[in-house]
N, C-alpha and C. Protein backbone atom coordinates (compact mmCIF):
# COMPACT_ATOMS: atom_id res chain seq x y z
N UNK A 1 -259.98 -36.49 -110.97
CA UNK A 1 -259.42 -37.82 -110.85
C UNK A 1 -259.68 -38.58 -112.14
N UNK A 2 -258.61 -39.06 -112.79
CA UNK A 2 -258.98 -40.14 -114.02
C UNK A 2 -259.00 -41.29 -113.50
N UNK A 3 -260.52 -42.08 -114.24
CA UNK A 3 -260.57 -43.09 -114.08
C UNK A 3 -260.92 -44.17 -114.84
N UNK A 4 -260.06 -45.26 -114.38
CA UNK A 4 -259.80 -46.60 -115.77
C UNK A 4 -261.19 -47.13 -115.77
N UNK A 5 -261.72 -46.86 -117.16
CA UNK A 5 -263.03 -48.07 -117.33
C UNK A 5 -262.60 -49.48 -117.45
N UNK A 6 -263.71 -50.71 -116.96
CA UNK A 6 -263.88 -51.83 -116.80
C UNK A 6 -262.66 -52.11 -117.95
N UNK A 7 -261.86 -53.51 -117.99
CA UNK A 7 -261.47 -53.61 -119.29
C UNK A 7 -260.69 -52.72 -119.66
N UNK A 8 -260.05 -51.83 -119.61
CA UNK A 8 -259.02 -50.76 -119.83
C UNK A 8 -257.94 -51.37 -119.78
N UNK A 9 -256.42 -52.05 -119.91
CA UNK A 9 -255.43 -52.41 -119.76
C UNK A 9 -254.49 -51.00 -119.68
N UNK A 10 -253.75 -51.40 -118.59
CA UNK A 10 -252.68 -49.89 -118.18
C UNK A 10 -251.26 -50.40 -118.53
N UNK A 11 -250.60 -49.92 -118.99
CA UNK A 11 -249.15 -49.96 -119.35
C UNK A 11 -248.47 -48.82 -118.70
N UNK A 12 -247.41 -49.41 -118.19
CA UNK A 12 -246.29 -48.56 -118.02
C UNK A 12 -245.15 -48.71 -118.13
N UNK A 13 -244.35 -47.42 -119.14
CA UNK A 13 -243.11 -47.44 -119.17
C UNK A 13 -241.94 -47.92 -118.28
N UNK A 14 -241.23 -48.35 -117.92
CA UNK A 14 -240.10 -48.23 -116.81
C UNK A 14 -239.29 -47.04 -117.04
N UNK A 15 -238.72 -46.93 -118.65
CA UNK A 15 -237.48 -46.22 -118.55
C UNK A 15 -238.29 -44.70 -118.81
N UNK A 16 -237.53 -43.73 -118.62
CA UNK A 16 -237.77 -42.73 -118.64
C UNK A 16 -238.01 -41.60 -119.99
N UNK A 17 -239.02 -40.87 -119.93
CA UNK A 17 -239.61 -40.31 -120.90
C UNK A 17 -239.87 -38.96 -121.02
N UNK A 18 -239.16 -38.67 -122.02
CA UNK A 18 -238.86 -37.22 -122.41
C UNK A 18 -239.95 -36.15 -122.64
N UNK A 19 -240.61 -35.36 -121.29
CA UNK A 19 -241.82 -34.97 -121.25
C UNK A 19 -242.19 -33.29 -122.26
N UNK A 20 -240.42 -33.17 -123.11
CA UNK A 20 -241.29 -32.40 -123.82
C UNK A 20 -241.78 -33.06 -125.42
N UNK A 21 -242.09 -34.34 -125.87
CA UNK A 21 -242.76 -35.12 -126.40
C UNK A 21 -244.20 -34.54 -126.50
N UNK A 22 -245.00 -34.98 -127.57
CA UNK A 22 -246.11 -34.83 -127.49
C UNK A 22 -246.88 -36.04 -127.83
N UNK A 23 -247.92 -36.21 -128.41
CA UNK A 23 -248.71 -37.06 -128.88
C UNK A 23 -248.06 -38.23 -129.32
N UNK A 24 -247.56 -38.08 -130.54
CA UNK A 24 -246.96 -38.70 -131.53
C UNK A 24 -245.23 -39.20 -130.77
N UNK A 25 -244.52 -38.49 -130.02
CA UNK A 25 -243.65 -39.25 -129.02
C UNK A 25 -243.86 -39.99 -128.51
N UNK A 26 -244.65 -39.66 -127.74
CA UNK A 26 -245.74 -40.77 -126.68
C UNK A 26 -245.92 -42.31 -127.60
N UNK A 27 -246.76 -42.29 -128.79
CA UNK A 27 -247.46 -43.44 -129.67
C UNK A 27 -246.10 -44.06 -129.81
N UNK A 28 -245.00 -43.06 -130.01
CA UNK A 28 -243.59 -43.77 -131.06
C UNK A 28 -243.18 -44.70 -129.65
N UNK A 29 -243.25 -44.02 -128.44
CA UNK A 29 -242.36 -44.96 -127.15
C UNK A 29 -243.23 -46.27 -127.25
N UNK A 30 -244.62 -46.13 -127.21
CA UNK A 30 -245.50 -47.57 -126.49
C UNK A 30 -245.33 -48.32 -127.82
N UNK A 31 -245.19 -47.98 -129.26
CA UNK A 31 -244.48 -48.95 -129.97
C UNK A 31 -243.42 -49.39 -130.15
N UNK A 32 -242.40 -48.65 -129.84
CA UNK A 32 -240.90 -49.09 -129.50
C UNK A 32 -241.19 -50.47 -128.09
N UNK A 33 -242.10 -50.14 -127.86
CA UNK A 33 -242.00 -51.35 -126.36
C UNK A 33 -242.88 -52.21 -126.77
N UNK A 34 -243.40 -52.23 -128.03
CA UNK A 34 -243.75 -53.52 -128.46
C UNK A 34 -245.53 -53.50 -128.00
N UNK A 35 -246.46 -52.23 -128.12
CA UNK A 35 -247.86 -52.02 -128.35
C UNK A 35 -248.04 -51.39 -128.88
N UNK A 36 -249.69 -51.43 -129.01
CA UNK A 36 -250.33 -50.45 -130.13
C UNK A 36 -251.13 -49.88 -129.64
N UNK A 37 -250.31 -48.05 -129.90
CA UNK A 37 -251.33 -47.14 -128.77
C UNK A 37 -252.78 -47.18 -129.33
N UNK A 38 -253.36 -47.62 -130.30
CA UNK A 38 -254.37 -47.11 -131.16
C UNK A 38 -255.66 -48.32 -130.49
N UNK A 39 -255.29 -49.10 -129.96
CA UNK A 39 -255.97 -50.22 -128.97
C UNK A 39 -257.08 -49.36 -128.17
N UNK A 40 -256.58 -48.44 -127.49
CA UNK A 40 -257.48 -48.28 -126.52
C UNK A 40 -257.08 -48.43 -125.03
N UNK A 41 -255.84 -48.86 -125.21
CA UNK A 41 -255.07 -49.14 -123.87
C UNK A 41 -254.42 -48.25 -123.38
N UNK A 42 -253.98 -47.65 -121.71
CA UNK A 42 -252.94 -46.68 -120.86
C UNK A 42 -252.03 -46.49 -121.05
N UNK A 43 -251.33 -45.92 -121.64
CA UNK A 43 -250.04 -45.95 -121.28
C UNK A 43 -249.33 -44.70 -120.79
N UNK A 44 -248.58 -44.82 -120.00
CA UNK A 44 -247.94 -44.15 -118.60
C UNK A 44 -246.97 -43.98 -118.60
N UNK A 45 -246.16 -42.62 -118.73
CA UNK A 45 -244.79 -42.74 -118.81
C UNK A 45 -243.92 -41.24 -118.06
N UNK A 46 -243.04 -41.62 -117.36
CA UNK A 46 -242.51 -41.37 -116.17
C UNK A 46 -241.34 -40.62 -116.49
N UNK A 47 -240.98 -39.00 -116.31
CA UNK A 47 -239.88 -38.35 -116.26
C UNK A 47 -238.76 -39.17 -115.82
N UNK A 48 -237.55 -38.60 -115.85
CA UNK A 48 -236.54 -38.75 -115.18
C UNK A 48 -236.37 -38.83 -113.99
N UNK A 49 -236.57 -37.58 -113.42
CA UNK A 49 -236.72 -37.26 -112.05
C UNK A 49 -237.74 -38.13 -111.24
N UNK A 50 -238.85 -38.52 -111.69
CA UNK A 50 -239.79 -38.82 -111.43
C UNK A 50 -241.21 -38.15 -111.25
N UNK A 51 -240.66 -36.59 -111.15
CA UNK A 51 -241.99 -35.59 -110.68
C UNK A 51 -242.98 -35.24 -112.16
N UNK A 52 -242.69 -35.89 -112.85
CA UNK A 52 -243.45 -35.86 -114.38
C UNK A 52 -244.45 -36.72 -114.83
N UNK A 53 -245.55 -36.79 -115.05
CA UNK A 53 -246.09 -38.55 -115.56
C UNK A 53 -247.01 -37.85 -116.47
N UNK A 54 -247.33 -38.60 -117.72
CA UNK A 54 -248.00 -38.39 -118.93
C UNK A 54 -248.69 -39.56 -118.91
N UNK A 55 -250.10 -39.91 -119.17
CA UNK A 55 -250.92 -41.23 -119.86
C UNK A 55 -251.42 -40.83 -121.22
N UNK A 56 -251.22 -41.47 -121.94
CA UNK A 56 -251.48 -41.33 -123.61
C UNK A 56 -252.44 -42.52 -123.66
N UNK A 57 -253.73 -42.19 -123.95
CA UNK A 57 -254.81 -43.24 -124.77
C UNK A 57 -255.35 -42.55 -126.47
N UNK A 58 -255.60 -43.81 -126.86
CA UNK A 58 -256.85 -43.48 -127.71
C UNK A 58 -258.37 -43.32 -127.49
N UNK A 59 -259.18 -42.70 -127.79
CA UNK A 59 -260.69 -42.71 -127.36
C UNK A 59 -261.87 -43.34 -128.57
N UNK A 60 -261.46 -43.76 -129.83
CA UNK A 60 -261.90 -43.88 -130.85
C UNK A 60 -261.73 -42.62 -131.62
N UNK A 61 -261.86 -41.67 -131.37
CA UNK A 61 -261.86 -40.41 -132.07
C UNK A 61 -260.83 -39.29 -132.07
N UNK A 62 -259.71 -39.66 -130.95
CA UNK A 62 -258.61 -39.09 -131.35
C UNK A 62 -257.79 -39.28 -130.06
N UNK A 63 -256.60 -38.43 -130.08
CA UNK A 63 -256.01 -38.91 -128.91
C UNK A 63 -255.84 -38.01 -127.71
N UNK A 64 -255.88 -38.85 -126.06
CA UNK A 64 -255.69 -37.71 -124.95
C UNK A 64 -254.10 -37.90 -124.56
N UNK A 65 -253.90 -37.31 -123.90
CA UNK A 65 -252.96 -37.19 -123.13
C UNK A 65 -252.97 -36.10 -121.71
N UNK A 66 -253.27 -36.91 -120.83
CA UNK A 66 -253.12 -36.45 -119.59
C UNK A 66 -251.73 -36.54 -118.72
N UNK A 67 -251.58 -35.05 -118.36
CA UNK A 67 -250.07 -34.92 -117.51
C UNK A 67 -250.21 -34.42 -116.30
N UNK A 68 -249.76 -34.34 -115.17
CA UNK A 68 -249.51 -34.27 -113.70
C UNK A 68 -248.13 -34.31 -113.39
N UNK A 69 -247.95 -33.26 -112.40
CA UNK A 69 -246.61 -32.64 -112.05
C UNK A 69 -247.02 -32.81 -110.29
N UNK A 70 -245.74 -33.28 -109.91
CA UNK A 70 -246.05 -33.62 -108.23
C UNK A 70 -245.15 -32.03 -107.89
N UNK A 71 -246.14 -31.78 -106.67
CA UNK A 71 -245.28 -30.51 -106.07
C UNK A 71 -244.18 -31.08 -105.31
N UNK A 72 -244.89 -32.19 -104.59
CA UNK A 72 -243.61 -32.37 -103.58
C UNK A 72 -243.82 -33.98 -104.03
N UNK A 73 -242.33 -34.88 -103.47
CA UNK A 73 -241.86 -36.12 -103.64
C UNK A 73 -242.10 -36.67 -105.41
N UNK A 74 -241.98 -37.94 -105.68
CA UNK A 74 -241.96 -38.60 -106.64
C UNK A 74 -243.03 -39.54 -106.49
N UNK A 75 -243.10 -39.87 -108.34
CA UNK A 75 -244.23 -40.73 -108.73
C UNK A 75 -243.31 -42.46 -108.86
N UNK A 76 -243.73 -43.40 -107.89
CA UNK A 76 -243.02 -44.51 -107.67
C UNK A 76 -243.48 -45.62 -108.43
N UNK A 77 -243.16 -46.50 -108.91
CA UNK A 77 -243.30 -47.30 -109.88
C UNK A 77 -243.23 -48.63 -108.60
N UNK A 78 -244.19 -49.50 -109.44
CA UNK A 78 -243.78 -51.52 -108.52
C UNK A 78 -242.84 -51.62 -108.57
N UNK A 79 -242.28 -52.37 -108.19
CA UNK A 79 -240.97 -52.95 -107.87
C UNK A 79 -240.71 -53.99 -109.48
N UNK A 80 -239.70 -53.95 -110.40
CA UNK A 80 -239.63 -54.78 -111.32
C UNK A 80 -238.40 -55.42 -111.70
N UNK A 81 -238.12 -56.26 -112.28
CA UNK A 81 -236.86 -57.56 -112.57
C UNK A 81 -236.33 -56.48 -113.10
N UNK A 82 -235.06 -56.51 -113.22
CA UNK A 82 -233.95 -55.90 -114.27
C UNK A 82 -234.02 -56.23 -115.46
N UNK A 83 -234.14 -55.34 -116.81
CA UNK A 83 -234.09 -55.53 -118.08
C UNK A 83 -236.03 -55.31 -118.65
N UNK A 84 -237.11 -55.62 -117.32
CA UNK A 84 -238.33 -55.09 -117.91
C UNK A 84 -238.75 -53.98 -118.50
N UNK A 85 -238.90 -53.67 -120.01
CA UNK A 85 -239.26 -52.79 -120.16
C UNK A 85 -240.53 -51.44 -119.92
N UNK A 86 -241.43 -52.48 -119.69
CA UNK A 86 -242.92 -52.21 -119.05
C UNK A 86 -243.71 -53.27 -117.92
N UNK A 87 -244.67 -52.20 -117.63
CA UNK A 87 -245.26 -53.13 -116.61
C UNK A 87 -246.78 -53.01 -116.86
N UNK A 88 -247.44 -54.03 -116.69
CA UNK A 88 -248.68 -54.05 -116.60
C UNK A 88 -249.70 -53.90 -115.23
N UNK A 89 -250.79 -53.30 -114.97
CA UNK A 89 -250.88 -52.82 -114.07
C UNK A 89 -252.90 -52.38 -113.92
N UNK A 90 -253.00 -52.36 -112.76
CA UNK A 90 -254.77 -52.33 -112.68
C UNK A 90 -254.92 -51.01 -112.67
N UNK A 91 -256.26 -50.52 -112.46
CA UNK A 91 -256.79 -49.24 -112.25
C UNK A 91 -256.26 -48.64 -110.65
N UNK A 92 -256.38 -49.77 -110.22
CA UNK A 92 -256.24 -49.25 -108.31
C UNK A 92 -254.69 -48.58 -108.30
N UNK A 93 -253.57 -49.73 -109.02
CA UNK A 93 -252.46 -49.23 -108.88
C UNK A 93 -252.36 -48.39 -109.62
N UNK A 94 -253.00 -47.81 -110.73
CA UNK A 94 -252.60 -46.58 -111.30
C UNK A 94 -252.82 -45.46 -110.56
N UNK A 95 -254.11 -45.37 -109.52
CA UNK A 95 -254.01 -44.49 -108.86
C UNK A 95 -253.67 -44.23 -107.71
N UNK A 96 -252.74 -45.05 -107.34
CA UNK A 96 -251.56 -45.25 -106.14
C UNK A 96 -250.43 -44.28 -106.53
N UNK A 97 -250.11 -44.68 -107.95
CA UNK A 97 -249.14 -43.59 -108.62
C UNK A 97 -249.41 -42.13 -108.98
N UNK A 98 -250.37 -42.31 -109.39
CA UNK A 98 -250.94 -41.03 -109.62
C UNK A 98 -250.94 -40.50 -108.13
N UNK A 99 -251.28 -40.65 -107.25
CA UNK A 99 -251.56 -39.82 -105.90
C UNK A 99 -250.18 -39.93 -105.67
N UNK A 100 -248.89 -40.64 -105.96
CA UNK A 100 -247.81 -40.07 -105.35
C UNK A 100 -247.55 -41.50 -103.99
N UNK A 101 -248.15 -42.42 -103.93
CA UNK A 101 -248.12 -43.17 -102.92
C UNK A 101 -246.83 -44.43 -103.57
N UNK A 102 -245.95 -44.59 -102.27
CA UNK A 102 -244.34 -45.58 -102.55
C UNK A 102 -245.17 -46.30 -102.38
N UNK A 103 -245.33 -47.72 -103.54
CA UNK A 103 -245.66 -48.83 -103.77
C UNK A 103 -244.54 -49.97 -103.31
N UNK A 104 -243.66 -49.39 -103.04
CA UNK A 104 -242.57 -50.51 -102.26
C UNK A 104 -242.13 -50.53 -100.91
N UNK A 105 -242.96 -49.49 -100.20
CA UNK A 105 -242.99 -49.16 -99.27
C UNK A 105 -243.71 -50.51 -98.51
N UNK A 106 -242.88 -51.35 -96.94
CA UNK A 106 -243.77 -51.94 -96.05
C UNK A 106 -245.28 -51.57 -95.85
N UNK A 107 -246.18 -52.74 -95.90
CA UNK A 107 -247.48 -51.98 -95.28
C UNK A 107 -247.95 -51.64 -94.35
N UNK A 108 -248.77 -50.98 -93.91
CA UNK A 108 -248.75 -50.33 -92.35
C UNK A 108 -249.68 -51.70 -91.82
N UNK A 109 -249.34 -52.14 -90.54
CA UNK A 109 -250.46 -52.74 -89.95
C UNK A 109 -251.16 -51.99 -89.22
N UNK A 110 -252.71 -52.41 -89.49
CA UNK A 110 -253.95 -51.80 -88.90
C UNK A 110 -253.82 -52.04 -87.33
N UNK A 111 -254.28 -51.36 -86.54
CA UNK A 111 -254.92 -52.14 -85.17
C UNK A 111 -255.61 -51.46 -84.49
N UNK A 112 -256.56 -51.73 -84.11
CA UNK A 112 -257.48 -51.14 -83.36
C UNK A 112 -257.45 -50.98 -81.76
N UNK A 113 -258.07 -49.77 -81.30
CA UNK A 113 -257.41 -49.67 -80.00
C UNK A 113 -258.79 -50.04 -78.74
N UNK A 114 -258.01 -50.17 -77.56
CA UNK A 114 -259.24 -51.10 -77.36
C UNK A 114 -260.27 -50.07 -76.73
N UNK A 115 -261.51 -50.31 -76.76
CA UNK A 115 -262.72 -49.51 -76.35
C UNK A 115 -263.03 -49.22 -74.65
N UNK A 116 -263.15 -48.59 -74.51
CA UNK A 116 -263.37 -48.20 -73.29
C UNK A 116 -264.60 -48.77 -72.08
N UNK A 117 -264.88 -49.59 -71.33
CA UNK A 117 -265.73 -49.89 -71.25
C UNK A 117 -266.78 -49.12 -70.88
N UNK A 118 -267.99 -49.62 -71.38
CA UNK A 118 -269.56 -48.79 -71.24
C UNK A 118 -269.69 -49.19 -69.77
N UNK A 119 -270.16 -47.67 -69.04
CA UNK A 119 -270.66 -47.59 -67.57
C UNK A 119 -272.06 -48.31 -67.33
């Protein structure tokens, strides 16, 4: 499981990203959208299909890139205005996406069922 340290800022692409890219693809998209991968900041970027997702950071000392392939369904993005190029985003929701969970999906209501009474 990757996980965002304190202070980490997550970016994500909207439009779609050409996953045979490498490193240096990756840096060229999050500056085309107007950041600087060299910050230290997430950035997240999403096949076509959707079953693709890449995060490109810096670490001080060089660069990662972590990728994940869904076997089954798609990696779902928030819900966003027309024309956003990126989205900004916490640790929790990154790993909403990462696990594959519809973020636009209704939420389930909880309820508890009632207890049985003690004899």
């Amino acid at each position: 499981m990757l996980s965002v340290p304190r202070g980490v800022r997550v970016f994500v692409a909207v439009e779609p990203f050409d996953m045979r890219g490498s490193f240096d693809a990756a840096a060229g998209t999050a500056r085309r959208l107007g950041l600087e991968p060299l910050d230290g900041s997430y950035y997240v970027f999403v096949s076509r299909r959707r079953q693709h997702l890449a995060i490109l950071f810096f670490d001080g000392s060089g660069w990662c890139l972590f990728r994940k392939r869904l076997e089954r369904g798609t990696f779902e993005l928030p819900k966003v205005e027309p024309g956003t190029t990126r989205i900004d985003v916490d640790g929790r929701v990154l790993a909403s996406i990462l696990d594959g969970i519809d973020l636009r999906a209704p939420r389930r209501q909880w309820y508890e069922r009632e207890r049985a009474a003690a004899s």
